[in-house]
Protein backbone atom coordinates (compact mmCIF):
# COMPACT_ATOMS: atom_id res chain seq x y z
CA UNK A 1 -22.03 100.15 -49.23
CA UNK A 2 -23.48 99.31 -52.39
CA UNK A 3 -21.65 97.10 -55.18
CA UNK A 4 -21.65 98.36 -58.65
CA UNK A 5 -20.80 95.58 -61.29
CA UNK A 6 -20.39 96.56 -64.67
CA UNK A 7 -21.12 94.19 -67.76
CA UNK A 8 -18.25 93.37 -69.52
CA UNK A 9 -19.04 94.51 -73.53
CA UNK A 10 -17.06 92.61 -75.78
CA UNK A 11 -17.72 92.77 -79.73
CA UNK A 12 -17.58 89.82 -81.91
CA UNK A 13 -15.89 90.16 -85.04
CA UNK A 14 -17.73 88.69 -88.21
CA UNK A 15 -17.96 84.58 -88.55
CA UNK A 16 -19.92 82.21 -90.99
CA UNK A 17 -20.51 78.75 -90.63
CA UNK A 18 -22.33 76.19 -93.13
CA UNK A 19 -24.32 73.93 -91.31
CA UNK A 20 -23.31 70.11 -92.71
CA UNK A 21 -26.27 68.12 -94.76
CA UNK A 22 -29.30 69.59 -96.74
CA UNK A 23 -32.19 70.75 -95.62
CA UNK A 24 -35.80 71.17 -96.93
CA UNK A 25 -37.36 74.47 -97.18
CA UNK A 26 -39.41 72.98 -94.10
CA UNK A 27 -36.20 72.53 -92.07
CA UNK A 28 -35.10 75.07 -92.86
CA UNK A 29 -38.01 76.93 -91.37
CA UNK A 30 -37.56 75.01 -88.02
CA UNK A 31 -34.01 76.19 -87.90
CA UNK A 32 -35.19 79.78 -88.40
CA UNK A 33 -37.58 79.42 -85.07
CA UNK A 34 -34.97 77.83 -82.93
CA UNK A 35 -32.99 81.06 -83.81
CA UNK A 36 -35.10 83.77 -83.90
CA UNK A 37 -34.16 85.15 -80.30
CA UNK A 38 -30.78 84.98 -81.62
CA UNK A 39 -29.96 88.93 -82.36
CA UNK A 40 -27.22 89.61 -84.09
CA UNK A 41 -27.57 85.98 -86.57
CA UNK A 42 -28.03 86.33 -89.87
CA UNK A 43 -29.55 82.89 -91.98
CA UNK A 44 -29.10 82.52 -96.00
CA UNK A 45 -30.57 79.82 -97.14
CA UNK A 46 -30.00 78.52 -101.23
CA UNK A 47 -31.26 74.99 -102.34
CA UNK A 48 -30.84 72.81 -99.39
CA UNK A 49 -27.57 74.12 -97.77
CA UNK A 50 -28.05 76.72 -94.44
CA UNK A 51 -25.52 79.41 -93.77
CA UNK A 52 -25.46 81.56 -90.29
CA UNK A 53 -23.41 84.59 -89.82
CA UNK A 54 -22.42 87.00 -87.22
CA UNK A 55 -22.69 90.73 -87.53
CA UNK A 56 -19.47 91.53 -86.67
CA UNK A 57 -18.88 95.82 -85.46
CA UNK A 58 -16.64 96.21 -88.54
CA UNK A 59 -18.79 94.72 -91.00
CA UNK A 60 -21.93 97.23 -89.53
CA UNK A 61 -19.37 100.09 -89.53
CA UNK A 62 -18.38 99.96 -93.27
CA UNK A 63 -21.79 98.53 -94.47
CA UNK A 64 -23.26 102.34 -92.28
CA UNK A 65 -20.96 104.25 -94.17
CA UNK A 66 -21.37 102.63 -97.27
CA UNK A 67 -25.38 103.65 -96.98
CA UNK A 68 -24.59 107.38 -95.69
CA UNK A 69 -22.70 108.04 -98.51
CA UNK A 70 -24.52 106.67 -101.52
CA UNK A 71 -27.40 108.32 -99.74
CA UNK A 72 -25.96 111.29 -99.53
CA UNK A 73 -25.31 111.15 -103.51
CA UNK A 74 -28.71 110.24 -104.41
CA UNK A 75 -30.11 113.63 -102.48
CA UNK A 76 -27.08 115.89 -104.30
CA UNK A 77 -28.32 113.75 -107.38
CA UNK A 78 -31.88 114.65 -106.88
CA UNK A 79 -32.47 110.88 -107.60
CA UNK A 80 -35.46 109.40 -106.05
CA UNK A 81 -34.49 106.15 -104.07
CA UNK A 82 -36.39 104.25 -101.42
CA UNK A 83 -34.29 102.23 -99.16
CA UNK A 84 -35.38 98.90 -97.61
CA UNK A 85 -32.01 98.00 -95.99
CA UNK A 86 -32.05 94.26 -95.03
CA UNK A 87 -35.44 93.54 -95.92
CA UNK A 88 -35.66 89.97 -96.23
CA UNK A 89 -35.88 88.07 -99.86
CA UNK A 90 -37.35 84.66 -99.62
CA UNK A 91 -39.26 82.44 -102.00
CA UNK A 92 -39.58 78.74 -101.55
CA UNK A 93 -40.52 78.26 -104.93
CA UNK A 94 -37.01 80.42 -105.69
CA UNK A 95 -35.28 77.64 -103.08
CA UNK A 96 -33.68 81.11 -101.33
CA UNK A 97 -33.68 83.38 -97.97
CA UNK A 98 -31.58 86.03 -97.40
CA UNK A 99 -31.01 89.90 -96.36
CA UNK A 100 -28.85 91.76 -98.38
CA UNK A 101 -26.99 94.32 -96.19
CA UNK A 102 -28.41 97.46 -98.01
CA UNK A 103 -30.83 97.31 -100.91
CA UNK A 104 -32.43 100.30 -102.62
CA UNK A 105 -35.49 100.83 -105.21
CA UNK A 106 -33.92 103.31 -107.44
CA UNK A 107 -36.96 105.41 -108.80
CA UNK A 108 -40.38 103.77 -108.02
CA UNK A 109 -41.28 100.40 -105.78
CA UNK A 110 -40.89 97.46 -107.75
CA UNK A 111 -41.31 93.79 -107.31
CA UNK A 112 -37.85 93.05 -105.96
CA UNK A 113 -34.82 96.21 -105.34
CA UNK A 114 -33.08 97.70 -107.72
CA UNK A 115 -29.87 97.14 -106.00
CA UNK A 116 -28.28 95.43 -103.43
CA UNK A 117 -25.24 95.37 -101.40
CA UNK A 118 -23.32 93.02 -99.22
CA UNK A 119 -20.19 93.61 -97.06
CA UNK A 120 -17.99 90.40 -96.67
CA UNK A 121 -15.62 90.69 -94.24
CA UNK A 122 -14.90 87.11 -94.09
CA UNK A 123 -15.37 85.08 -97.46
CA UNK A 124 -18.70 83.18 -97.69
CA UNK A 125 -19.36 79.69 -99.04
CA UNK A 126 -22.80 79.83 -100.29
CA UNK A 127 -23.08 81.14 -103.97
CA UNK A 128 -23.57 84.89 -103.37
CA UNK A 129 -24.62 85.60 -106.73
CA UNK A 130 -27.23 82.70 -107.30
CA UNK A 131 -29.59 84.07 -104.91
CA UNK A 132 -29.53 87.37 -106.22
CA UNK A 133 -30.62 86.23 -109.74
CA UNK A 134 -33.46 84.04 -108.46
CA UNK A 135 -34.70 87.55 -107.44
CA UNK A 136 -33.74 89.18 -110.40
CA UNK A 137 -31.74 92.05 -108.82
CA UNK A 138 -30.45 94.50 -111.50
CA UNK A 139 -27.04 95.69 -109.78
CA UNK A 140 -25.25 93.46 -106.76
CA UNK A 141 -22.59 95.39 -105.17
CA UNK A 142 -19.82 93.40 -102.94
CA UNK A 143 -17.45 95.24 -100.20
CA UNK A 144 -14.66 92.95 -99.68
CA UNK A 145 -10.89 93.67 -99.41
CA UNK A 146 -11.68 97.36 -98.78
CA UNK A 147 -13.05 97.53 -102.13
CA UNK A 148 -16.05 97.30 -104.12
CA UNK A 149 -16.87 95.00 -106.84
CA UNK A 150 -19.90 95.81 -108.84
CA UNK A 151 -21.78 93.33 -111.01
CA UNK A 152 -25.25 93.80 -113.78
CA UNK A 153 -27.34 91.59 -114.10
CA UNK A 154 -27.31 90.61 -117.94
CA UNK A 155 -29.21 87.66 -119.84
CA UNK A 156 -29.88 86.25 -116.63
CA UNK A 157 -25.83 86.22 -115.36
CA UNK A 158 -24.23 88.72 -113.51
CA UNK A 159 -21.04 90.28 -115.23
CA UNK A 160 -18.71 92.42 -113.58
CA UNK A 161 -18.77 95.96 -114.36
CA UNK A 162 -16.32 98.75 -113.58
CA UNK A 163 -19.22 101.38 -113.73
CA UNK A 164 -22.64 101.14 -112.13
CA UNK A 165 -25.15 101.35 -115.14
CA UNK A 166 -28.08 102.47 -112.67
CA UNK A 167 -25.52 105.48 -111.23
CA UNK A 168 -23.70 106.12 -114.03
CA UNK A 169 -22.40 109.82 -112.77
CA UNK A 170 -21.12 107.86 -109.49
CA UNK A 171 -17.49 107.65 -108.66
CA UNK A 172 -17.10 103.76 -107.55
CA UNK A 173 -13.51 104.76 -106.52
CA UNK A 174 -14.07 107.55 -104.57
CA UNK A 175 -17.68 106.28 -102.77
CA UNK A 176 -14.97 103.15 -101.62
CA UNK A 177 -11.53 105.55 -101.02
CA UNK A 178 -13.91 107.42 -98.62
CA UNK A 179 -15.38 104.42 -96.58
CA UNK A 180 -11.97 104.56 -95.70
CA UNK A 181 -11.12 107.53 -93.94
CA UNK A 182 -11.40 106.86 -90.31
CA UNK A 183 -13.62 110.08 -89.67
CA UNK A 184 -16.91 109.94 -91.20
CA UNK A 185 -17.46 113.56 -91.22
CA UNK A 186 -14.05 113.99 -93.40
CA UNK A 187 -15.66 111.01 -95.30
CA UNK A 188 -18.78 112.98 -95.98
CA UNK A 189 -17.17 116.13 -97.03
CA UNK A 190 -14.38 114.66 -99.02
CA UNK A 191 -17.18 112.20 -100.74
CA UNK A 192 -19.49 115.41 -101.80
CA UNK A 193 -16.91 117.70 -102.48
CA UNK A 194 -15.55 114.89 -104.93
CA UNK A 195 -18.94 114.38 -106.63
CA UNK A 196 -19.75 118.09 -107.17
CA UNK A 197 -17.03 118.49 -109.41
C-alpha cells in the first residue's frame, strides 16, 4: 500500500510591513538579494524607508479583472495600448523602486507608462503618490474600498479627477461596478454591453 499525502494549500491574504530605520539605496539593494527567492514579495522602496508586501488571492483577483476589462475597452476602442504590467520602476538618482500592479503605454512606448494602477487591499504607509511623480506618470489609478480613485498628474502634483483625461469615453463607474460581479464572464458582457451604448 502506497501513502498519498496531499499538500495542504492555504492562501495568504494581503499584508504590508515597513521595515524600522532608513536605508541607503545600497541597503536597500542587499535587502532585495536576501529576498529575491521570496515569490509572492513585493519591495517599494522611496527615500530611505523599505516597504514589503504580500500578494494576497484577492488583491490578484480584482487587480486580473481590473486589466481584462480596461483591455477589453481599449480593443472595442480601437486604442492602441501596450501593457507592461508590473514592470519594475527604479532610479537611484529618483531615490524609488516599485511595481505598479498594471501599467499601460497608451499609444506609442515612451520613457516611463502612461498609466498605472495599484490595488490596495490593505492601506499602505509609504507615500503612494510620491513615487509615481518621480517617474512622471500621467494618470495613477487606486482600487481601494471597492472603488477606484483616479488622479492626473498636473504641474508636477497629482489632483484627483472624476474622469480619466487619457480615456475620456470610459465609464470609471461602470469599469469598477463590474469588478464586482462575482462572475467574470457576466462582468465582461455587462462591462461591453455598457460601453457600446
Amino acid at each position: 500500500m502506497i501513502l498519498q499525502t496531499l499538500d495542504q494549500i492555504t492562501t495568504i491574504p494581503e499584508q504590508r510591513f515597513l521595515l524600522p530605520g532608513d536605508y541607503t539605496w545600497e541597503e536597500f539593494e542587499k535587502i532585495e538579494v536576501l529576498m529575491a527567492q521570496s515569490p509572492g514579495l513585493r519591495i517599494t522602496y522611496l527615500d530611505g524607508c523599505v516597504e514589503l508586501m504580500t500578494l494576497g488571492e484577492q488583491h490578484e483577483i480584482i487587480k486580473t479583472i481590473l486589466a481584462i476589462l480596461l483591455e477589453a475597452f481599449f480593443f472595442e476602442k480601437g486604442i492602441n495600448f501596450i501593457p507592461v504590467g508590473s514592470a519594475t520602476r527604479r532610479a537611484k538618482e529618483k531615490g524609488a523602486s516599485f511595481e505598479p500592479d498594471e501599467s499601460y503605454y497608451i499609444g506609442e512606448k515612451k520613457e516611463n507608462p502612461d498609466l498605472a494602477i495599484e490595488v490596495n487591499i490593505t492601506s499602505g504607509s509609504i507615500d503612494k503618490l510620491e513615487k509615481y511623480k518621480r517617474f512622471k506618470i500621467t494618470e495613477v489609478w487606486f482600487w481601494e474600498n471597492n472603488q477606484l480613485s483616479l488622479y492626473r498628474l498636473t504641474n508636477d502634483n497629482y489632483e484627483q479627477i472624476t474622469q480619466s483625461e487619457l480615456l475620456p469615453e470610459l465609464d470609471v463607474s461602470l469599469l469598477a461596478s463590474c469588478v464586482l460581479i462575482p462572475s467574470i464572464i457576466e462582468a465582461r458582457t455587462v462591462f461591453l454591453k455598457g460601453i457600446r451604448q
